[in-house]
N, C-alpha and C. Protein backbone atom coordinates (compact mmCIF):
# COMPACT_ATOMS: atom_id res chain seq x y z
N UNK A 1 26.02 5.44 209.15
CA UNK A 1 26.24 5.09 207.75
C UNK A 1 27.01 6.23 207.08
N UNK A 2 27.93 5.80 206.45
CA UNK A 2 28.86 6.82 204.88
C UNK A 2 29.01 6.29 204.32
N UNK A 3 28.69 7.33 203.08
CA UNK A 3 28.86 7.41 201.65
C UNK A 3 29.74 8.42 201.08
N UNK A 4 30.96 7.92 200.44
CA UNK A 4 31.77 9.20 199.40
C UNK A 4 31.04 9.01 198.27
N UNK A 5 30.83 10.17 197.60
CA UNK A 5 30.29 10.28 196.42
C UNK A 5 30.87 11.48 195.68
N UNK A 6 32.11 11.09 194.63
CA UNK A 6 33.21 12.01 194.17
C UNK A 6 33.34 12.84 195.05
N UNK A 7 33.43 14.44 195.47
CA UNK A 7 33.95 15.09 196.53
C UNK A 7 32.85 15.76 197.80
N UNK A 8 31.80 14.83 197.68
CA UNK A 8 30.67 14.99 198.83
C UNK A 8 31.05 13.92 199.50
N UNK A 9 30.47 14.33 201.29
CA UNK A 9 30.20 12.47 201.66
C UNK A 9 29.20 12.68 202.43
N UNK A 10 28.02 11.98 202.59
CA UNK A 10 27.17 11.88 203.34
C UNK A 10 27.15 10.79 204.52
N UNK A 11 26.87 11.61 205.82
CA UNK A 11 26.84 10.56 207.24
C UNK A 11 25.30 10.57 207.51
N UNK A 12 24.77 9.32 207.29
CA UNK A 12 23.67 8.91 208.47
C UNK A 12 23.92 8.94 209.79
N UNK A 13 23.40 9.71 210.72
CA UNK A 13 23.78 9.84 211.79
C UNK A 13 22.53 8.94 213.18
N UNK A 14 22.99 8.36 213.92
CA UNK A 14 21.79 8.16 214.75
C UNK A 14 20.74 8.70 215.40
N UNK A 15 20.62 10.03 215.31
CA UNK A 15 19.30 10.59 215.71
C UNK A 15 18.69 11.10 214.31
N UNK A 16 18.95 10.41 213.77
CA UNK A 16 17.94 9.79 212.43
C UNK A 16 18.41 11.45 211.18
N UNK A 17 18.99 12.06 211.33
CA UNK A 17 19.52 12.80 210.63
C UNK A 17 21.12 12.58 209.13
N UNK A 18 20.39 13.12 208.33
CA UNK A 18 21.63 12.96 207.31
C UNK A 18 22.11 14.04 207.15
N UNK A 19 23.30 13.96 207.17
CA UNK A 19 24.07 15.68 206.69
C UNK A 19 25.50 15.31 205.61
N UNK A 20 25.46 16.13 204.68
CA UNK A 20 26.06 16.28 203.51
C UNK A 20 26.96 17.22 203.71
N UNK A 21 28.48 16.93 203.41
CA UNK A 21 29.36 17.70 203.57
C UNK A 21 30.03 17.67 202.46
N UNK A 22 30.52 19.00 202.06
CA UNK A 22 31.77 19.16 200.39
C UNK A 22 32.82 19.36 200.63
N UNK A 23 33.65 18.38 200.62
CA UNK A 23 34.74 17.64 200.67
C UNK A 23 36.07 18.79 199.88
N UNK A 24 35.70 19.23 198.50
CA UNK A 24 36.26 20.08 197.96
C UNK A 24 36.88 21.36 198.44
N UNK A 25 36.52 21.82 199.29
CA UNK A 25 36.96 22.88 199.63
C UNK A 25 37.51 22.72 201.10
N UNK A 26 36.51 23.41 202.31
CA UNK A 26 36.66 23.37 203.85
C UNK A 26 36.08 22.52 204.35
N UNK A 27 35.67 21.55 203.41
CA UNK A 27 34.50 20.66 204.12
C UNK A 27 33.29 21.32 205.26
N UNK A 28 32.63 21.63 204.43
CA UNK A 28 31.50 22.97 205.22
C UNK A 28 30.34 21.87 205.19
N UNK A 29 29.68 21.75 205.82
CA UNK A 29 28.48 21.30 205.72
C UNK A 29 27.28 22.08 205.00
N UNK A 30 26.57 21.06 203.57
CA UNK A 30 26.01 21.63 202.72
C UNK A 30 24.49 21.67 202.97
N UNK A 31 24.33 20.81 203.35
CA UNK A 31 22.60 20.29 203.75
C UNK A 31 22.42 19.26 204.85
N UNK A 32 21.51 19.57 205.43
CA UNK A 32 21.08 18.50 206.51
C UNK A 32 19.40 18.25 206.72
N UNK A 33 19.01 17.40 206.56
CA UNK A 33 17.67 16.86 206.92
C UNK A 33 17.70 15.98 208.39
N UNK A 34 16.23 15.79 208.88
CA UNK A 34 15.85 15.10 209.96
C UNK A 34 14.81 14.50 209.47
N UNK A 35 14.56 14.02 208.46
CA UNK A 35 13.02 13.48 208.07
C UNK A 35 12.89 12.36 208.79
N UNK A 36 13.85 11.11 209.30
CA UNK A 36 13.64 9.84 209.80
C UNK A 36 13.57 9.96 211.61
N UNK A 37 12.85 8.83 212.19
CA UNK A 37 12.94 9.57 213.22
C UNK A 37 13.71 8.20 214.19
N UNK A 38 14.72 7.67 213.41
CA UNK A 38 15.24 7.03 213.94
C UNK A 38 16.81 6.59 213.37
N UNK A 39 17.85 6.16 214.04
CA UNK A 39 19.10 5.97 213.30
C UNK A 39 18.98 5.93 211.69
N UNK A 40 19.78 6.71 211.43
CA UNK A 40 19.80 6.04 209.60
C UNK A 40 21.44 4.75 209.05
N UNK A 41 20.60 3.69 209.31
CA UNK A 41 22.06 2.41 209.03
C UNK A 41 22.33 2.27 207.86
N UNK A 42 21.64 3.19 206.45
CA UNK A 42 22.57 3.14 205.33
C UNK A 42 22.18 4.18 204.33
N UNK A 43 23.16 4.24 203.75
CA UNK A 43 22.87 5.52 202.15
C UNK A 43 23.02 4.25 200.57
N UNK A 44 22.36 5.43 200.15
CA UNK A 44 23.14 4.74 198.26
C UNK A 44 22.63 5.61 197.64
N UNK A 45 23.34 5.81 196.63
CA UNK A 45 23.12 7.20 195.64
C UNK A 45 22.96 6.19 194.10
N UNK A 46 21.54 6.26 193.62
CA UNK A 46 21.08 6.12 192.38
C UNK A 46 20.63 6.75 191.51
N UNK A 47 21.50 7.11 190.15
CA UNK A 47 21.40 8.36 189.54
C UNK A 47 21.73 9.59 190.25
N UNK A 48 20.38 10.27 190.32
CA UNK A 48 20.87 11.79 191.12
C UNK A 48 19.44 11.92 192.33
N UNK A 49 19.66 10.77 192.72
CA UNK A 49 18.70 10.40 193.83
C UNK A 49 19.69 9.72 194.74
N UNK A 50 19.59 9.98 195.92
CA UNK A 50 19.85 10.03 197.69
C UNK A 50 19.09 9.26 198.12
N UNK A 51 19.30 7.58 198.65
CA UNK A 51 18.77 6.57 199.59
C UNK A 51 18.89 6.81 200.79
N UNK A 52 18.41 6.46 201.69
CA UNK A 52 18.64 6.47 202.94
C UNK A 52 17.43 5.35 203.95
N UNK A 53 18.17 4.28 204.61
CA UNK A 53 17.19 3.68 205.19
C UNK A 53 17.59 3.40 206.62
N UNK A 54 16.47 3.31 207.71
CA UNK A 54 16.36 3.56 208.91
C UNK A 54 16.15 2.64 209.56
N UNK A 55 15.99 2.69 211.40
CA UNK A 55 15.66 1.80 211.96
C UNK A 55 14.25 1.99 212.05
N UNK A 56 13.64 3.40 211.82
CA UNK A 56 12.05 3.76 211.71
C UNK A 56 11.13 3.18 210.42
N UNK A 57 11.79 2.17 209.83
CA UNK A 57 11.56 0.90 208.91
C UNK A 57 11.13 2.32 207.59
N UNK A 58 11.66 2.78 207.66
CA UNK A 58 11.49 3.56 206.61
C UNK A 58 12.37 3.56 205.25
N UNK A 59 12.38 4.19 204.15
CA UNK A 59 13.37 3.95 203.22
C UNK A 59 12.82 5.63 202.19
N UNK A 60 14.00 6.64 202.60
CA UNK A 60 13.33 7.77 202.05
C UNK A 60 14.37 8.27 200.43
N UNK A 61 13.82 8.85 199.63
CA UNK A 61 14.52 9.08 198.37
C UNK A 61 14.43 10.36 198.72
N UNK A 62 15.88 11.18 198.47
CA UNK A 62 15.85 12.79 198.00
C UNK A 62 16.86 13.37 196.76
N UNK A 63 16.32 13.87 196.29
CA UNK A 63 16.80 14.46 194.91
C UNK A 63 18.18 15.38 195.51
N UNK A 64 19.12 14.60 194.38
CA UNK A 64 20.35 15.52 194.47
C UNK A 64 20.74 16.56 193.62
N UNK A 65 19.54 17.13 192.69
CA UNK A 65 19.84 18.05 192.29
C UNK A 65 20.29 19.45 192.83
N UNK A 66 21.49 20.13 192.14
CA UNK A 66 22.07 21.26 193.01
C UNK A 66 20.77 22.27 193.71
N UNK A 67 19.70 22.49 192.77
CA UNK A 67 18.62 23.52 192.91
C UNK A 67 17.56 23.34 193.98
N UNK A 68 17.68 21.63 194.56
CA UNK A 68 16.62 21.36 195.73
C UNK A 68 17.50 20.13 195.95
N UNK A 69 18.59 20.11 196.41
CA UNK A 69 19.46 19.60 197.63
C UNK A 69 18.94 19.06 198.43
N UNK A 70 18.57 17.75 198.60
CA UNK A 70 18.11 16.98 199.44
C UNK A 70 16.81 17.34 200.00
N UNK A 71 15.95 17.62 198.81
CA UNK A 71 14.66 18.13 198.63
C UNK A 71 13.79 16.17 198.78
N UNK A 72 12.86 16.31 199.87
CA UNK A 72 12.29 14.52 199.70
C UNK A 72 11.28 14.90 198.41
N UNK A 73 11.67 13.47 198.17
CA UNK A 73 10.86 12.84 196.49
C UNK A 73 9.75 11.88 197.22
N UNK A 74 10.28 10.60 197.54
CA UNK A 74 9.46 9.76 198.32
C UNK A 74 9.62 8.68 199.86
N UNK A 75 9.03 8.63 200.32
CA UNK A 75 8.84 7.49 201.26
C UNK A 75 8.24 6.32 201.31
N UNK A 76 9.75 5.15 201.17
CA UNK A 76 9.05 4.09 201.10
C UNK A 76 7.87 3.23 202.83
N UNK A 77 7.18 2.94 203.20
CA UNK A 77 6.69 2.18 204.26
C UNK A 77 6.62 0.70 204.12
N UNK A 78 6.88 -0.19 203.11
CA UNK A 78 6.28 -1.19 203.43
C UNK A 78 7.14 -1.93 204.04
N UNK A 79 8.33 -1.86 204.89
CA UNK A 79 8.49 -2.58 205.93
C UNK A 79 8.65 -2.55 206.72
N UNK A 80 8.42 -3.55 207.75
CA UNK A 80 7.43 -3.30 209.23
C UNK A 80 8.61 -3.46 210.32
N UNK A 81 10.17 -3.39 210.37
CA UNK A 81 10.64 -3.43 211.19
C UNK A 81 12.15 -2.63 211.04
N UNK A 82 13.29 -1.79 211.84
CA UNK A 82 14.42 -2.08 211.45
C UNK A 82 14.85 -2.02 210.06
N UNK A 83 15.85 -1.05 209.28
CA UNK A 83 15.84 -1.65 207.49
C UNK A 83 17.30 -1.72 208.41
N UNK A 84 18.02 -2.88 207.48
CA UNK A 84 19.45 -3.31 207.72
C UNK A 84 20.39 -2.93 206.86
N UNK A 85 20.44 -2.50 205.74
CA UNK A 85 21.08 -2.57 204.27
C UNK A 85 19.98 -2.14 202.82
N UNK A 86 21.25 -1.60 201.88
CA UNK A 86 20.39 -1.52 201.27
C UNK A 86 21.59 -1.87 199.93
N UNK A 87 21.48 -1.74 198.73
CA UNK A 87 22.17 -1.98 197.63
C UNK A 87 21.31 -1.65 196.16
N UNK A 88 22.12 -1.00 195.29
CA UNK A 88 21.39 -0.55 194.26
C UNK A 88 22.43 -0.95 193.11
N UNK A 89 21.11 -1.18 192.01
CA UNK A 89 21.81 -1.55 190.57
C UNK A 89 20.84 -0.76 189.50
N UNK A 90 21.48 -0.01 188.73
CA UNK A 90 20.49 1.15 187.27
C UNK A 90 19.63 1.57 188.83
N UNK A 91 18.74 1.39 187.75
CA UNK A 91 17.12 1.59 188.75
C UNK A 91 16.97 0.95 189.78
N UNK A 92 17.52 0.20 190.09
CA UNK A 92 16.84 -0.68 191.19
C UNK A 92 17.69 -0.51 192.44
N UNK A 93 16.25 -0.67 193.34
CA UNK A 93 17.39 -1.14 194.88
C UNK A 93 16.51 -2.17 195.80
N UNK A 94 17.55 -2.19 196.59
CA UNK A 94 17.22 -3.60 196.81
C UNK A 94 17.35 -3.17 198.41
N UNK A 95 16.46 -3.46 199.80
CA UNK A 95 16.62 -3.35 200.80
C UNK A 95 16.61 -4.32 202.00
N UNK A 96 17.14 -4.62 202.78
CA UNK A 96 17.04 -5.70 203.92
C UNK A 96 16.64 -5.14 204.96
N UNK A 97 15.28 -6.20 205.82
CA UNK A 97 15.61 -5.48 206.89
C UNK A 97 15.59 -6.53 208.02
N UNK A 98 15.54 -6.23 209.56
CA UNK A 98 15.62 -7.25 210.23
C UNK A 98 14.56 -8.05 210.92
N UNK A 99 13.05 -8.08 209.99
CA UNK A 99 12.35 -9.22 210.10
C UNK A 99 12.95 -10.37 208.82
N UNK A 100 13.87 -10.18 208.28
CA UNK A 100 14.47 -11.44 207.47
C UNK A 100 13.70 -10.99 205.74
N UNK A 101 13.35 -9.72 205.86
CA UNK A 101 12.62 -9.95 204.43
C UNK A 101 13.52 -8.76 203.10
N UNK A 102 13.68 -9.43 202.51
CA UNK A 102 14.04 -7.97 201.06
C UNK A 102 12.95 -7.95 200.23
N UNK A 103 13.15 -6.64 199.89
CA UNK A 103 12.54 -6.29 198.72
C UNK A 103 12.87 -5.05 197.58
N UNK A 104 12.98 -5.03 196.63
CA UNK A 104 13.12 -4.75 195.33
C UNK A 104 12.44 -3.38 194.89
N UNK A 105 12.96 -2.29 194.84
CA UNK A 105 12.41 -1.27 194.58
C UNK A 105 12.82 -0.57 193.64
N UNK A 106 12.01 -0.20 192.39
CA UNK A 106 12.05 0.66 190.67
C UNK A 106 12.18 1.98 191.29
N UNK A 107 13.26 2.79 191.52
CA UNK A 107 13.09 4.18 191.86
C UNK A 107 12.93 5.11 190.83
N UNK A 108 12.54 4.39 189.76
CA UNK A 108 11.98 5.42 188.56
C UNK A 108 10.62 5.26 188.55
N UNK A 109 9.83 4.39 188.64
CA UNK A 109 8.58 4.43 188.99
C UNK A 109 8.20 4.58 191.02
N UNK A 110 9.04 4.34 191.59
CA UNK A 110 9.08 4.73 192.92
C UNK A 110 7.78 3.53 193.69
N UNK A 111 8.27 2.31 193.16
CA UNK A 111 7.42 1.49 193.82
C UNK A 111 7.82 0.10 193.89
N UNK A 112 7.65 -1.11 194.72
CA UNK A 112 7.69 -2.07 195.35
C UNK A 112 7.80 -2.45 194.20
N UNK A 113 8.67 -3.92 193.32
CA UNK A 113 9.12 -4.85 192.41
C UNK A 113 8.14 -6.14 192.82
């Protein structure tokens, strides 16, 4: 999975790692996490929060503030297989995964719709 986001871009990579690179300059790599422990098949950036969802049916939020850079906020669990996609609108996002189910998530209250 990539995401440009003005002069960052973030790659989900398949051994479940995200790494953030700044585009602006040498393109240096800025931050990298391993929190998922499986492919990550998508990003979305809501507000100044960092999506990321997995095949480890996970769906994790990290704060993009400059001062804690992909610092985790939360982990979503409630679905039980594969996440496929994800898409966000204001607050909301919205995730697919591949038991056929979506669901709707307030990332300002950080919970299931």
């Amino acid at each position: 999975a990539v995401l440009v986001k003005s002069n960052w871009v973030c790659i989900g990579c398949d051994d479940g790692s995200i790494r953030i690179l700044d585009c602006s300059g040498k393109s240096l790599e800025v931050a990298k996490v391993t929190n998922h422990t499986a492919a990550v098949v998508a990003l979305a950036v809501n507000q100044n929060k960092l999506v990321s969802a997995s095949c480890d049916s996970t769906i994790q939020v990290f704060s993009l503030l400059e001062s804690s850079l992909l610092s985790n906020v939360h982990v979503f669990r409630e679905h039980h297989d594969s996440l496929t996609s994800l898409a966000n609108a204001q607050n909301l996002l919205i995730s697919s995964c591949a038991d056929r189910t979506c669901r709707i998530w307030n990332l300002d209250r950080m919970e299931c719709q």
